[in-house]
C-alpha atoms as a PDB file:
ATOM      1  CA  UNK A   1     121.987  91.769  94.451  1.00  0.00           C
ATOM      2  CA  UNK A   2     119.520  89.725  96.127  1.00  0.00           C
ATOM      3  CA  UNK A   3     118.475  86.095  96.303  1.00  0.00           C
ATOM      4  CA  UNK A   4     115.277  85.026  97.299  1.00  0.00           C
ATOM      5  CA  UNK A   5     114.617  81.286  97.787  1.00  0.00           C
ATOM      6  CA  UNK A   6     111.495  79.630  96.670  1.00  0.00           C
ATOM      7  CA  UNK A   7     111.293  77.645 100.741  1.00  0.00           C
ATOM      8  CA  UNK A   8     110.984  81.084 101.897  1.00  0.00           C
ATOM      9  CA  UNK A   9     108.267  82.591  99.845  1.00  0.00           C
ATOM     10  CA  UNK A  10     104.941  79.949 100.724  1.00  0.00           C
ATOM     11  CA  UNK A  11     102.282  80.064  98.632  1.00  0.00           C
ATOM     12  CA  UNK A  12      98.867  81.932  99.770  1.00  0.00           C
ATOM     13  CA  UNK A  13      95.604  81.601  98.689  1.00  0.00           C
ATOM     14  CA  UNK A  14      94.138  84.357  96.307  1.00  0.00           C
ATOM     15  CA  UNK A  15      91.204  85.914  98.125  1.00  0.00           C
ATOM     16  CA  UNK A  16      89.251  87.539  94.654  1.00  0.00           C
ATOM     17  CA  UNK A  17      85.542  87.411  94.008  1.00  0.00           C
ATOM     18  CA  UNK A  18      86.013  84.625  90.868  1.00  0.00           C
ATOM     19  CA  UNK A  19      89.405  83.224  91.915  1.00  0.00           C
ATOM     20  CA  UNK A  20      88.993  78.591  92.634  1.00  0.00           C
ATOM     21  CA  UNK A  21      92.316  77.090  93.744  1.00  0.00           C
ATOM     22  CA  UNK A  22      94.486  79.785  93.088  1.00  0.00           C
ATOM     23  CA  UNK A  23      97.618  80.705  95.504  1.00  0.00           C
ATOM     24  CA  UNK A  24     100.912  82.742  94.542  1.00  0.00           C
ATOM     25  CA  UNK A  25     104.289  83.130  96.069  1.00  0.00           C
ATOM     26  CA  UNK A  26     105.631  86.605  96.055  1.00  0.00           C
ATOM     27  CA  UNK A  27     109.435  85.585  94.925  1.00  0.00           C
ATOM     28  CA  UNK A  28     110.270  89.678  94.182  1.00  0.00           C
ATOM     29  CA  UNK A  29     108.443  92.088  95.467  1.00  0.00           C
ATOM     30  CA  UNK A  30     108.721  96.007  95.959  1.00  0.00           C
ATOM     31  CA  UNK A  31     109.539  95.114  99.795  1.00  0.00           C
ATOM     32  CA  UNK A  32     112.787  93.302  98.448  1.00  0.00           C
ATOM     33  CA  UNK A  33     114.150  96.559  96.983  1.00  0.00           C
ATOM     34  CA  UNK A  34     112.691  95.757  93.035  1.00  0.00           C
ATOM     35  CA  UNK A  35     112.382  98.975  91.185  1.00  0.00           C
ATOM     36  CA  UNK A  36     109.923  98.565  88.867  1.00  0.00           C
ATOM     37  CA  UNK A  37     108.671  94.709  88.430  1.00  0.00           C
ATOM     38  CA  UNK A  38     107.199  92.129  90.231  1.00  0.00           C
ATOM     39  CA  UNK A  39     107.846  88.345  90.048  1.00  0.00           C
ATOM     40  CA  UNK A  40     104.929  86.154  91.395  1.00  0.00           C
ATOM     41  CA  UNK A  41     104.850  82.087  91.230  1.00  0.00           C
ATOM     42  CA  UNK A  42     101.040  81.453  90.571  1.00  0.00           C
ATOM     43  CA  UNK A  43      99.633  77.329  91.489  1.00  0.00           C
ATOM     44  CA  UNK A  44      96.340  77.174  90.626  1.00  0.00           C
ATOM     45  CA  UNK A  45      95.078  73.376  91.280  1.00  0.00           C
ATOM     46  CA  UNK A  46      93.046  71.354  89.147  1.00  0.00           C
ATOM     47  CA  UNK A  47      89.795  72.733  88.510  1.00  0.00           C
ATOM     48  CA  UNK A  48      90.862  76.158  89.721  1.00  0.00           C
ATOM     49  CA  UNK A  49      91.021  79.733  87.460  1.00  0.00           C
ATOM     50  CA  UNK A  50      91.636  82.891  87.894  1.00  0.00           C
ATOM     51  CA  UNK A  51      88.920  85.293  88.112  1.00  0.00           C
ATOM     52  CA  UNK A  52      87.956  87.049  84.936  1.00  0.00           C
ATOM     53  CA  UNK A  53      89.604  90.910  85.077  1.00  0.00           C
ATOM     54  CA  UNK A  54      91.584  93.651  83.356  1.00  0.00           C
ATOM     55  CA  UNK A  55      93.847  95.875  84.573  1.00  0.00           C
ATOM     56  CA  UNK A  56      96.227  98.504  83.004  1.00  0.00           C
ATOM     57  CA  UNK A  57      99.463  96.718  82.900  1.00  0.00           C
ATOM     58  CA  UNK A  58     100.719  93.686  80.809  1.00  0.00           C
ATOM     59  CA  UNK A  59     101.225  90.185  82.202  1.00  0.00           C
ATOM     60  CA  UNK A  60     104.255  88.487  81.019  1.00  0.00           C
ATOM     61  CA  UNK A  61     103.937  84.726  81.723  1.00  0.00           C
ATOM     62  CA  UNK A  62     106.073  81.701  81.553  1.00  0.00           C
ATOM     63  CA  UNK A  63     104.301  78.439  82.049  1.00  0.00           C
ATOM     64  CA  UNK A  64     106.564  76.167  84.650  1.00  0.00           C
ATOM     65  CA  UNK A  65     104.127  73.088  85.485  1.00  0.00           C
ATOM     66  CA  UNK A  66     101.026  71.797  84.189  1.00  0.00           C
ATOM     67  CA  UNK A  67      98.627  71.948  81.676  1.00  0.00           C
ATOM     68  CA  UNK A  68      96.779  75.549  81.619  1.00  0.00           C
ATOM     69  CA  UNK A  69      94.674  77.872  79.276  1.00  0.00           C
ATOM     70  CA  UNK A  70      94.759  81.830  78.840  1.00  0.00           C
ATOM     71  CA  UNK A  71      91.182  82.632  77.773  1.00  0.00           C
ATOM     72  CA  UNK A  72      90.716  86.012  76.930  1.00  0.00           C
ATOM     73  CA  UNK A  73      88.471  88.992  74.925  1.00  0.00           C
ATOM     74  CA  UNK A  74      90.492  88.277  71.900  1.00  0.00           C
ATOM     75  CA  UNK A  75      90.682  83.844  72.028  1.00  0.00           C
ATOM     76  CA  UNK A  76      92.046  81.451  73.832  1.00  0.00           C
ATOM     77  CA  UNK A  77      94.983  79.484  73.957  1.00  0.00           C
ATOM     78  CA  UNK A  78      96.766  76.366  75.778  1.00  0.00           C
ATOM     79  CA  UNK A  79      99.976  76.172  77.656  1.00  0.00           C
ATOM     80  CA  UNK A  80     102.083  74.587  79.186  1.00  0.00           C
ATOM     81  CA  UNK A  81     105.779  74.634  80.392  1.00  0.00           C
ATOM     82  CA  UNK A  82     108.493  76.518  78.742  1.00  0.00           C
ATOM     83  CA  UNK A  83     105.976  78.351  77.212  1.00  0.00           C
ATOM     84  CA  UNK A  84     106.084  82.554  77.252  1.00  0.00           C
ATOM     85  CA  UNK A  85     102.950  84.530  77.179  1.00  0.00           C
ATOM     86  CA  UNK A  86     101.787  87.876  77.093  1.00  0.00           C
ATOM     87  CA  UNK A  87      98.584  89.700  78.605  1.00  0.00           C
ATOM     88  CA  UNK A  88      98.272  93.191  77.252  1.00  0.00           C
ATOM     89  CA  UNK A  89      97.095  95.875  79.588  1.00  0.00           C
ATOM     90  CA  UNK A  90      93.457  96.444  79.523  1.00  0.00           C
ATOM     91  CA  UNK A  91      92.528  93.068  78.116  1.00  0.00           C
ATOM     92  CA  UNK A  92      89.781  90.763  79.636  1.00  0.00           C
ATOM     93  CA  UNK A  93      91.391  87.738  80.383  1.00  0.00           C
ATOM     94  CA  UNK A  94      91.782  84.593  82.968  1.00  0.00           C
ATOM     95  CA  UNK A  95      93.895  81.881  83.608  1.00  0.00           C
ATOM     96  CA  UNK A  96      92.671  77.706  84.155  1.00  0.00           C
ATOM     97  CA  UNK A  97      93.483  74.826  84.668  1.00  0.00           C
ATOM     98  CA  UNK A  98      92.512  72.421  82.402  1.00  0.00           C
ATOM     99  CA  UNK A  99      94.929  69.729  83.229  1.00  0.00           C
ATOM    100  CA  UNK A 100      94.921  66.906  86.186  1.00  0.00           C
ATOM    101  CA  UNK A 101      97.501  68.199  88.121  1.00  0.00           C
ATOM    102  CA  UNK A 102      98.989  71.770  89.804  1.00  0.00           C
ATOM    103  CA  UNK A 103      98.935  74.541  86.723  1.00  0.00           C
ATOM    104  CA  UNK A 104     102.620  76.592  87.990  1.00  0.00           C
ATOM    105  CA  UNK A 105     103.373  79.890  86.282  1.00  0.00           C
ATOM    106  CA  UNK A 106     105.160  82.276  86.684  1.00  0.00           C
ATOM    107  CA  UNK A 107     103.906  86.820  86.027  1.00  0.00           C
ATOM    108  CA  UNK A 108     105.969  89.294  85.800  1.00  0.00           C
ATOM    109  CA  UNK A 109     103.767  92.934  86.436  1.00  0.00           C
ATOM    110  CA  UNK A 110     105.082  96.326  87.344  1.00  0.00           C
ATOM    111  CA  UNK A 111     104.790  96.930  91.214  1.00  0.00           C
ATOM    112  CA  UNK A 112     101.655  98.579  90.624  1.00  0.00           C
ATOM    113  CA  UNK A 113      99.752  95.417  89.541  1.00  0.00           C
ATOM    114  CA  UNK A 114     101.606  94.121  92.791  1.00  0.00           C
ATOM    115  CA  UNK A 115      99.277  95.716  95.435  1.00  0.00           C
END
């Protein structure tokens, strides 16, 4: 067992073409001895998204803060927190936020959507 604490995982800015005011927190990681998943705390400020990509494993999502919007290939949708959402693999999508303060969320990915 391991416990990570939120103080000791600070947020960094996402450095991808497309990404505005996005940063994530790395709360488990492969480097903490996960096996197979990833847990990532995403802030993306107002104004901010994601960029617009696919990649070959699901997201799962659980809104924590804020207002936000999953836009993807096959609609869009709002969310906010306490809300659970799913990104299959290979889907277009991107994450915004279209509220007036911090969007939090947290993804779950397998470590190879980690890199």
């Amino acid at each position: 067992m391991k416990i990570m604490k939120r103080e000791e995982r600070p947020l960094q800015p996402v450095h991808m073409e497309g990404a505005v005011k996005v940063s994530v927190s790395k709360m488990v990681a492969e480097s903490d001895g996960a096996p197979t998943a990833a847990m990532r705390l995403f802030e993306i400020e107002p104004g901010g998204n994601t960029p617009w990509h696919a990649h070959g494993w699901e997201h799962v999502i659980f809104g924590v803060a804020g207002r936000g919007a999953l836009k993807s290939e096959n609609g869009n949708a709002e969310f906010g927190p306490g809300d659970a959402l799913l990104v299959d693999p290979d889907e277009q999508h991107n994450f915004v936020n279209v509220g007036d303060e911090p969007l939090k969320f947290i993804c779950v990915v397998p470590l190879a959507g980690d890199k």
